[in-house]
C-alpha atoms as a PDB file:
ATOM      1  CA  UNK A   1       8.554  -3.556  -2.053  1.00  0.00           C
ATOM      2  CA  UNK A   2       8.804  -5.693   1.040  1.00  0.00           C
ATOM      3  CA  UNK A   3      12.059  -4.128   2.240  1.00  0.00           C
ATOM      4  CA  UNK A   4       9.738  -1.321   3.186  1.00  0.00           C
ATOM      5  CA  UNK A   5       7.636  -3.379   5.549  1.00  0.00           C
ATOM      6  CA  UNK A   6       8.060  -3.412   9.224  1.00  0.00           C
ATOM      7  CA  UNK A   7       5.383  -5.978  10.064  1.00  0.00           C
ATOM      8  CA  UNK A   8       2.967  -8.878   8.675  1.00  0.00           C
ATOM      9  CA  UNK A   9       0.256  -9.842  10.750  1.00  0.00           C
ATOM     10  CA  UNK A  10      -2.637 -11.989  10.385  1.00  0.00           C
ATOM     11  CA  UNK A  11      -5.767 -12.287  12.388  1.00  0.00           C
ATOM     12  CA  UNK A  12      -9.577 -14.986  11.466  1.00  0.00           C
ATOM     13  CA  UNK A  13     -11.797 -14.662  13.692  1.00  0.00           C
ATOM     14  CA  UNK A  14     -13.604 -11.927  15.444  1.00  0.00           C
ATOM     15  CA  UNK A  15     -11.730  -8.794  15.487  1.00  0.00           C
ATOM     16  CA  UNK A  16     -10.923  -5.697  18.282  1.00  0.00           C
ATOM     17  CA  UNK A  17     -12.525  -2.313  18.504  1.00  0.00           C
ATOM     18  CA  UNK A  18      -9.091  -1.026  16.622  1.00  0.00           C
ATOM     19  CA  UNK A  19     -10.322  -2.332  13.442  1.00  0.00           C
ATOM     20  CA  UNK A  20     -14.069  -2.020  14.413  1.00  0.00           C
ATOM     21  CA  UNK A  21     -15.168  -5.690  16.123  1.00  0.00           C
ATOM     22  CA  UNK A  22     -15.715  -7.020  12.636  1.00  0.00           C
ATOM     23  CA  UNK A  23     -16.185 -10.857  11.895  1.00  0.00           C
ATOM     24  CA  UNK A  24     -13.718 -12.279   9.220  1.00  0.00           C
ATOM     25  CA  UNK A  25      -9.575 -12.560   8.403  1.00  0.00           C
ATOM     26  CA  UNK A  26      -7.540  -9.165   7.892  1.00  0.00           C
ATOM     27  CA  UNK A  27      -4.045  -8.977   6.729  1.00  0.00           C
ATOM     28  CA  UNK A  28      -2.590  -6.070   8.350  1.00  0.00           C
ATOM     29  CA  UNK A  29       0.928  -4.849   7.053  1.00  0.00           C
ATOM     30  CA  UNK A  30       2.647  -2.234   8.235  1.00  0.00           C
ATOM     31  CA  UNK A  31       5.572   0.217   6.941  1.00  0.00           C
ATOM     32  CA  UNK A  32       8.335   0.919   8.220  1.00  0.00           C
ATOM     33  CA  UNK A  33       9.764   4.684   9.551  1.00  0.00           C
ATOM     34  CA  UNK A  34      12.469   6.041   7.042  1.00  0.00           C
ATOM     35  CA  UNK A  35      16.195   5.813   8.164  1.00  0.00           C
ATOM     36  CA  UNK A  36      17.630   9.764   8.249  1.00  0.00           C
ATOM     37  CA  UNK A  37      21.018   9.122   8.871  1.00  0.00           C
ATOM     38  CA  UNK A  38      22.331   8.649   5.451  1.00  0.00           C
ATOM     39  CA  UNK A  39      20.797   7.564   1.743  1.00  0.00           C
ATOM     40  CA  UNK A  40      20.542   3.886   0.727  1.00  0.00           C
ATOM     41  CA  UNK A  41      19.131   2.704  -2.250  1.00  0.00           C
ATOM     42  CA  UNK A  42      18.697  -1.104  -3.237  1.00  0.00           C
ATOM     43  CA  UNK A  43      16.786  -3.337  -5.519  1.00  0.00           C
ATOM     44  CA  UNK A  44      16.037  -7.047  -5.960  1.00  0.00           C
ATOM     45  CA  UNK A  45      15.291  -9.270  -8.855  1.00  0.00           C
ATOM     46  CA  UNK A  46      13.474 -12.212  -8.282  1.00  0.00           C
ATOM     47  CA  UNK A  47      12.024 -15.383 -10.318  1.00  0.00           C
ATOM     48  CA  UNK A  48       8.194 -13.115 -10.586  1.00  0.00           C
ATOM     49  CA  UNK A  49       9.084  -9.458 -10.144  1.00  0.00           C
ATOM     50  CA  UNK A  50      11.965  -6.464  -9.877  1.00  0.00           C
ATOM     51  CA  UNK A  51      11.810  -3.589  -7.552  1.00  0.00           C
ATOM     52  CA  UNK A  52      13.759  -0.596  -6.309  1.00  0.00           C
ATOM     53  CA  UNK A  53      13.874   1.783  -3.525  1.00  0.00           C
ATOM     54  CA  UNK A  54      15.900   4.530  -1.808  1.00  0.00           C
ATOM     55  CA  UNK A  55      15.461   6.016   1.645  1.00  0.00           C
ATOM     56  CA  UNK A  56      17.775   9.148   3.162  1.00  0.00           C
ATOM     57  CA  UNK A  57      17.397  12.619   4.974  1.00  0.00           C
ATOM     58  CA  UNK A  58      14.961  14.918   3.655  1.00  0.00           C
ATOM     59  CA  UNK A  59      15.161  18.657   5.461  1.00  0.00           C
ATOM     60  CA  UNK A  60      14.467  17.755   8.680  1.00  0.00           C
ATOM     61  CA  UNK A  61      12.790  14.332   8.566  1.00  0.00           C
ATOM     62  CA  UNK A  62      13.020  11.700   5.849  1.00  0.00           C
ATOM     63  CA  UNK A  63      11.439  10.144   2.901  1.00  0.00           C
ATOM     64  CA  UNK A  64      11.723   6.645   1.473  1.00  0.00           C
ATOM     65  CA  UNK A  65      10.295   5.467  -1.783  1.00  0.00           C
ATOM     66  CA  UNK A  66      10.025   1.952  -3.684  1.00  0.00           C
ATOM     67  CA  UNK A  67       8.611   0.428  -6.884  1.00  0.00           C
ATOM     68  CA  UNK A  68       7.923  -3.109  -7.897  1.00  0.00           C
ATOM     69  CA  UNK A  69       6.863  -4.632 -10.983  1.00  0.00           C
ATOM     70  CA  UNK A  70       6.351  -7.839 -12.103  1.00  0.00           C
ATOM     71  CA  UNK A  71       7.411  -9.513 -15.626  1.00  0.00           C
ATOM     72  CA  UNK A  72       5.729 -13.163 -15.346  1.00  0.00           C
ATOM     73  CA  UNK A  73       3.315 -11.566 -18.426  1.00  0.00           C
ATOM     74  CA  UNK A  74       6.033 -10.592 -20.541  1.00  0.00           C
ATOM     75  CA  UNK A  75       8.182 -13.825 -20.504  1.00  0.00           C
ATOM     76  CA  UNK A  76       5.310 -16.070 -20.833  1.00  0.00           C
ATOM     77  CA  UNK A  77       3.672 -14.235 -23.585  1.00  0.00           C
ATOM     78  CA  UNK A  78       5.899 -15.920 -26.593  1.00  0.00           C
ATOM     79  CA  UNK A  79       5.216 -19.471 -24.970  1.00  0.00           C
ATOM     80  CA  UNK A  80       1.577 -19.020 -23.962  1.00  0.00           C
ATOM     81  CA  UNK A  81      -1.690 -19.047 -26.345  1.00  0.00           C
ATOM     82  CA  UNK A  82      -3.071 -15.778 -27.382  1.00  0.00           C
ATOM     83  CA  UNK A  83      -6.399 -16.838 -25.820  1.00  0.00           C
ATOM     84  CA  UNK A  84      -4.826 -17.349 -22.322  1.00  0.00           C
ATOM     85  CA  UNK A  85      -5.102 -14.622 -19.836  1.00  0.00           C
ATOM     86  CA  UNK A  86      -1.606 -13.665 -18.315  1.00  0.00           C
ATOM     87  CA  UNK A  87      -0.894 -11.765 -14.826  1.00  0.00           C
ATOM     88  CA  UNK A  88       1.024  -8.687 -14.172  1.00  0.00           C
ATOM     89  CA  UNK A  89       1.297  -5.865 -11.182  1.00  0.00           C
ATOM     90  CA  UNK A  90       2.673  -2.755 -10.555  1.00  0.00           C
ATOM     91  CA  UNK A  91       2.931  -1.021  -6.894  1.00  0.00           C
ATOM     92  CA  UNK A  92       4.524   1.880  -5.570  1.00  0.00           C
ATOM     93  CA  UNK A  93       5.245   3.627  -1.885  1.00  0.00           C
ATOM     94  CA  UNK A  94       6.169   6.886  -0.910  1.00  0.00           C
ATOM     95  CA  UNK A  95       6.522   7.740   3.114  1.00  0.00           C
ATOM     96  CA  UNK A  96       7.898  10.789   4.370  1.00  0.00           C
ATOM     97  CA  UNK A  97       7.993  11.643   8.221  1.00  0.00           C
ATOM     98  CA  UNK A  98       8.690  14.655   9.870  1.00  0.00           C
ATOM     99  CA  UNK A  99       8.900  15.550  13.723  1.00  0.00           C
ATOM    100  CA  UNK A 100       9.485  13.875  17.677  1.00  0.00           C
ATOM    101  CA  UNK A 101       5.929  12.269  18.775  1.00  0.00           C
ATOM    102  CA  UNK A 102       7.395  13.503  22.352  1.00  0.00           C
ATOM    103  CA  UNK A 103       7.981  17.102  21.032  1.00  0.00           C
ATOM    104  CA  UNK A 104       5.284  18.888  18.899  1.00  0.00           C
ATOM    105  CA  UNK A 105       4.274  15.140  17.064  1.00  0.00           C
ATOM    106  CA  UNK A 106       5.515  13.206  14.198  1.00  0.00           C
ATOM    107  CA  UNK A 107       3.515  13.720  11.414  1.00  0.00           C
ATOM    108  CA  UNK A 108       4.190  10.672   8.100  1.00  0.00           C
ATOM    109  CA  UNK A 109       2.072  11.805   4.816  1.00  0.00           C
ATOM    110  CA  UNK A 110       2.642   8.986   2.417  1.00  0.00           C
ATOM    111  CA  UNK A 111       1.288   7.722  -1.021  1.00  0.00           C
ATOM    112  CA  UNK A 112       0.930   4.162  -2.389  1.00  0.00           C
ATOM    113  CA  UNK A 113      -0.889   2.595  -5.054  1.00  0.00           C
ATOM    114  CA  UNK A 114      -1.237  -1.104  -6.941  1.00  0.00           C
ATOM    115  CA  UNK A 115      -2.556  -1.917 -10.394  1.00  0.00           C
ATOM    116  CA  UNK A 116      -3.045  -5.736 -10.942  1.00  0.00           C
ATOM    117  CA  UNK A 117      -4.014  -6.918 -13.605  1.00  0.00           C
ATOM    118  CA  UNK A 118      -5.108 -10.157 -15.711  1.00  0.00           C
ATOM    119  CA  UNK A 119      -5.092  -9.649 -19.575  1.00  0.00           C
ATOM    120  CA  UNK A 120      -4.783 -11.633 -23.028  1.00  0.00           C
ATOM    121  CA  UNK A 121      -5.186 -10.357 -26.625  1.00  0.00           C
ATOM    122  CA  UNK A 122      -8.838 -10.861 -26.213  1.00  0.00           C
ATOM    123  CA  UNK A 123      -9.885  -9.726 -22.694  1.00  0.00           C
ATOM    124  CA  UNK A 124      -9.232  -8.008 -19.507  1.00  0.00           C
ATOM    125  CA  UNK A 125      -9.675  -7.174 -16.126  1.00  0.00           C
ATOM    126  CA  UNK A 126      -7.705  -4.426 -13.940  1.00  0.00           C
ATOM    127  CA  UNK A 127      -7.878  -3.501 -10.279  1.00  0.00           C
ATOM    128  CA  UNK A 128      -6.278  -0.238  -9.297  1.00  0.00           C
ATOM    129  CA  UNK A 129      -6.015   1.702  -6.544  1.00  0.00           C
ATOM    130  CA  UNK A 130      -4.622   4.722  -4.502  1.00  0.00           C
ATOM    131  CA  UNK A 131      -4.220   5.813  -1.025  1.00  0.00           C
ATOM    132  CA  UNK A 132      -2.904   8.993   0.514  1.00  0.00           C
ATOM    133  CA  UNK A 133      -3.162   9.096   4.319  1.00  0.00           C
ATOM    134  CA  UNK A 134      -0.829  11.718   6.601  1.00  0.00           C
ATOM    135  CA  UNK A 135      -0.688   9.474  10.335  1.00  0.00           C
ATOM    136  CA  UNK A 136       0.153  11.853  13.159  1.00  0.00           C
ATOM    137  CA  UNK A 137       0.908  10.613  16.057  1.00  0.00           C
ATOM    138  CA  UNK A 138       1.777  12.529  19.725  1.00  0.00           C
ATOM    139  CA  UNK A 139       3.154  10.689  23.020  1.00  0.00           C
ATOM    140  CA  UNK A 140       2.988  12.909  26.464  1.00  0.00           C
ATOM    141  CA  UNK A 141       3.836  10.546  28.879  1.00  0.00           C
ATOM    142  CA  UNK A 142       1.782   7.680  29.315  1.00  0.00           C
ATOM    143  CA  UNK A 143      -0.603   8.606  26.622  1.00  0.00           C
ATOM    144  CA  UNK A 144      -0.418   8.228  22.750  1.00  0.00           C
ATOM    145  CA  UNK A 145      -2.788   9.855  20.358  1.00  0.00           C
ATOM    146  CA  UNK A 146      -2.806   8.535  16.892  1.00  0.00           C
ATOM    147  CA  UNK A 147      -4.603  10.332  14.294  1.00  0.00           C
ATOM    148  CA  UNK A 148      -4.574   9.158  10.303  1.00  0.00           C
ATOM    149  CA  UNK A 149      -7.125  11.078   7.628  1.00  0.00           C
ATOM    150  CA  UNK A 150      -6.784   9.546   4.494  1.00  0.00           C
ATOM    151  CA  UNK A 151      -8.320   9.444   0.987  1.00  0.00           C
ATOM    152  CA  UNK A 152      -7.839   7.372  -1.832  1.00  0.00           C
ATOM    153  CA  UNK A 153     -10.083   5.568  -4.974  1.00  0.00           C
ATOM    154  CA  UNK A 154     -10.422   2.084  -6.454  1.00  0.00           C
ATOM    155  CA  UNK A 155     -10.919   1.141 -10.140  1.00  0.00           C
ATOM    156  CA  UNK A 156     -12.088  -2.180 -11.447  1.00  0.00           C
ATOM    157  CA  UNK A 157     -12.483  -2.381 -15.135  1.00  0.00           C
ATOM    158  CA  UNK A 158     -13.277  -5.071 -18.160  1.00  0.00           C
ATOM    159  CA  UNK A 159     -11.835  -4.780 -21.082  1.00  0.00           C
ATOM    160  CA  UNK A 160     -13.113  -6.785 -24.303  1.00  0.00           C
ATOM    161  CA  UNK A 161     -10.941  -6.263 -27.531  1.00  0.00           C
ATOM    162  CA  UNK A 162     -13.124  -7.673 -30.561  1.00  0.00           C
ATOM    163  CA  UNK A 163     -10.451  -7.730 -32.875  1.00  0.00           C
ATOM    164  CA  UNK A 164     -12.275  -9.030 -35.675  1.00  0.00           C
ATOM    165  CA  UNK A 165     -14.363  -5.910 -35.764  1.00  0.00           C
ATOM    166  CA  UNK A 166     -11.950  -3.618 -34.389  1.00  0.00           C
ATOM    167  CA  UNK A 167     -14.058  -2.673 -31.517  1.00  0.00           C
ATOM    168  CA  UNK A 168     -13.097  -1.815 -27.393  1.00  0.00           C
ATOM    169  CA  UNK A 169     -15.674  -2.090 -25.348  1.00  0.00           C
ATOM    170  CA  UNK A 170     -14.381  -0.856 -21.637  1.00  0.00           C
ATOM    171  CA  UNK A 171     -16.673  -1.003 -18.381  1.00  0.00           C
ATOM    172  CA  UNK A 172     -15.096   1.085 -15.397  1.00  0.00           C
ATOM    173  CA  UNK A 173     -16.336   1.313 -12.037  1.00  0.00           C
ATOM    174  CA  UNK A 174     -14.521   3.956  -9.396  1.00  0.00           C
ATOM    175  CA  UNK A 175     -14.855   4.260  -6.078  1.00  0.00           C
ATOM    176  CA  UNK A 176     -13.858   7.373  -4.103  1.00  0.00           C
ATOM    177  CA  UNK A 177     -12.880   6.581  -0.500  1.00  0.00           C
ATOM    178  CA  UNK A 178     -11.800   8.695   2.749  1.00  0.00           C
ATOM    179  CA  UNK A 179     -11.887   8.217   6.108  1.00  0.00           C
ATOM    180  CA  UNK A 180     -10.054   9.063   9.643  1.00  0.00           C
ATOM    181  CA  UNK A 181      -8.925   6.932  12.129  1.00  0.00           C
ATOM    182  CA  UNK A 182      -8.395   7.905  16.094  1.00  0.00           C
ATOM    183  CA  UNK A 183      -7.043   6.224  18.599  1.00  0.00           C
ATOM    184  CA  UNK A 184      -6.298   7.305  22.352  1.00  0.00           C
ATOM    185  CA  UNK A 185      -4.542   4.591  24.499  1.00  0.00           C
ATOM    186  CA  UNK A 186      -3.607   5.826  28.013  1.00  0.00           C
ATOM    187  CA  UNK A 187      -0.807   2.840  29.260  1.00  0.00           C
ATOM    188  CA  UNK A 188      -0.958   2.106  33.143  1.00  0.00           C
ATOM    189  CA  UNK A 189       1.216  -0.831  35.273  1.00  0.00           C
ATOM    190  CA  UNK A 190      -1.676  -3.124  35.052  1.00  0.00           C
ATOM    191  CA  UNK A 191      -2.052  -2.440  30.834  1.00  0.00           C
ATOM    192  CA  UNK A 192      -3.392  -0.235  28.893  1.00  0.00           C
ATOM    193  CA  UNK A 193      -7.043   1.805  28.499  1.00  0.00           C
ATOM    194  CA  UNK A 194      -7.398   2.506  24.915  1.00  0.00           C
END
C-alpha cells in the first residue's frame, strides 16, 4: 500500500555505482521505518483497488504490515466478453525493525510479494514474486555501513483452459534469486566518499 512508502524516485539515463553504473530507467521506491509509539491501522478504497495496514510497537522495535488488492476484474466481469482478458493484483508488505544504527545497529527483516495477473475464461498469464531481505545498517560517527542480504523467486506462468475438451495446459517458469548489497559512505565537509 502506498501509505507505506517513504520515497518515489525516478532516474533514465546512465546510472551510479550504488545501483551498479547500468544504462537504462529504474524506479526506485523506498519504505518507510515503522512508527513505535502507538498502533494505527487504516485502509483506503479507491475507484481500482482496497488495501489495509497497521503499524505499532513490537517488543522492542516495531512492525508494520499492509495488503492491497484490486477488484477492476471482478466488476467488469458481468459487463465484459468471456473472450476478453481482465486485470487483477494482489501485494503485500511486512517490515519489522529492531535496534539504534548509533548503538549496536538497526537491523529491518521484511517480506513483500505481488501477483499480477491478466486472465479470461480462456487464457492466462501470472507474474508473481517474493522478496525477503533483513537491511542492517550501523552509523559511528561520520561513517554509515549499510548491509542488505536478501532472497526471493519470480514466477511467470500461461495458462490455457480448453474448455471444450476439458483440458489445462499450464507452463511455469521460476526463478530463484539472492543477493547482498554493501555500501560504506564515509561523509566529510567537502561531501561524501562512498
Amino acid at each position: 500500500p502506498s501509505s507505506m512508502l517513504s520515497g518515489l524516485t525516478i532516474s533514465n539515463g546512465g546510472l551510479d555505482a550504488e545501483f551498479g553504473r547500468a544504462e537504462g530507467g529504474m524506479v526506485n521506491l523506498a519504505t518507510r521505518e515503522p512508527r513505535p509509539s502507538r498502533w494505527r491501522t487504516g485502509g483506503s478504497v479507491g475507484l481500482l483497488d482496497a488495501s489495509v495496514n497497521a503499524e505499532g510497537p513490537l517488543k522492542s522495535g516495531s512492525i508494520m504490515m499492509g495488503i492491497r488488492r484490486s477488484y477492476f476484474d471482478i466488476v467488469a466481469a458481468p459487463v465484459a466478453p468471456e473472450d476478453v482478458p481482465l486485470p487483477s493484483y494482489w501485494d503485500f508488505q511486512i517490515r519489522t525493525t529492531w535496534g539504534d544504527p548509533r548503538k549496536q545497529g538497526r537491523i529491518t527483516p521484511m517480506i513483500f510479494s505481488s501477483i499480477d495477473r491478466v486472465a479470461s475464461d480462456e487464457t492466462a498469464v501470472t507474474s508473481a514474486f517474493v522478496r525477503i531481505a533483513a537491511p542492517y545498517l550501523r552509523q559511528c560517527c561520520p561513517t554509515t555501513l549499510r548491509i542488505v542480504p536478501w532472497i526471493g523467486t519470480n514466477r511467470l506462468s500461461f495458462t490455457d483452459n480448453d474448455s471444450d475438451e476439458g483440458i489445462e495446459q499450464e507452463f511455469s517458469r521460476p526463478n530463484y534469486l539472492a543477493g547482498v548489497r554493501g555500501e560504506l559512505v564515509r561523509d566529510y565537509k567537502w561531501g561524501h566518499i562512498r
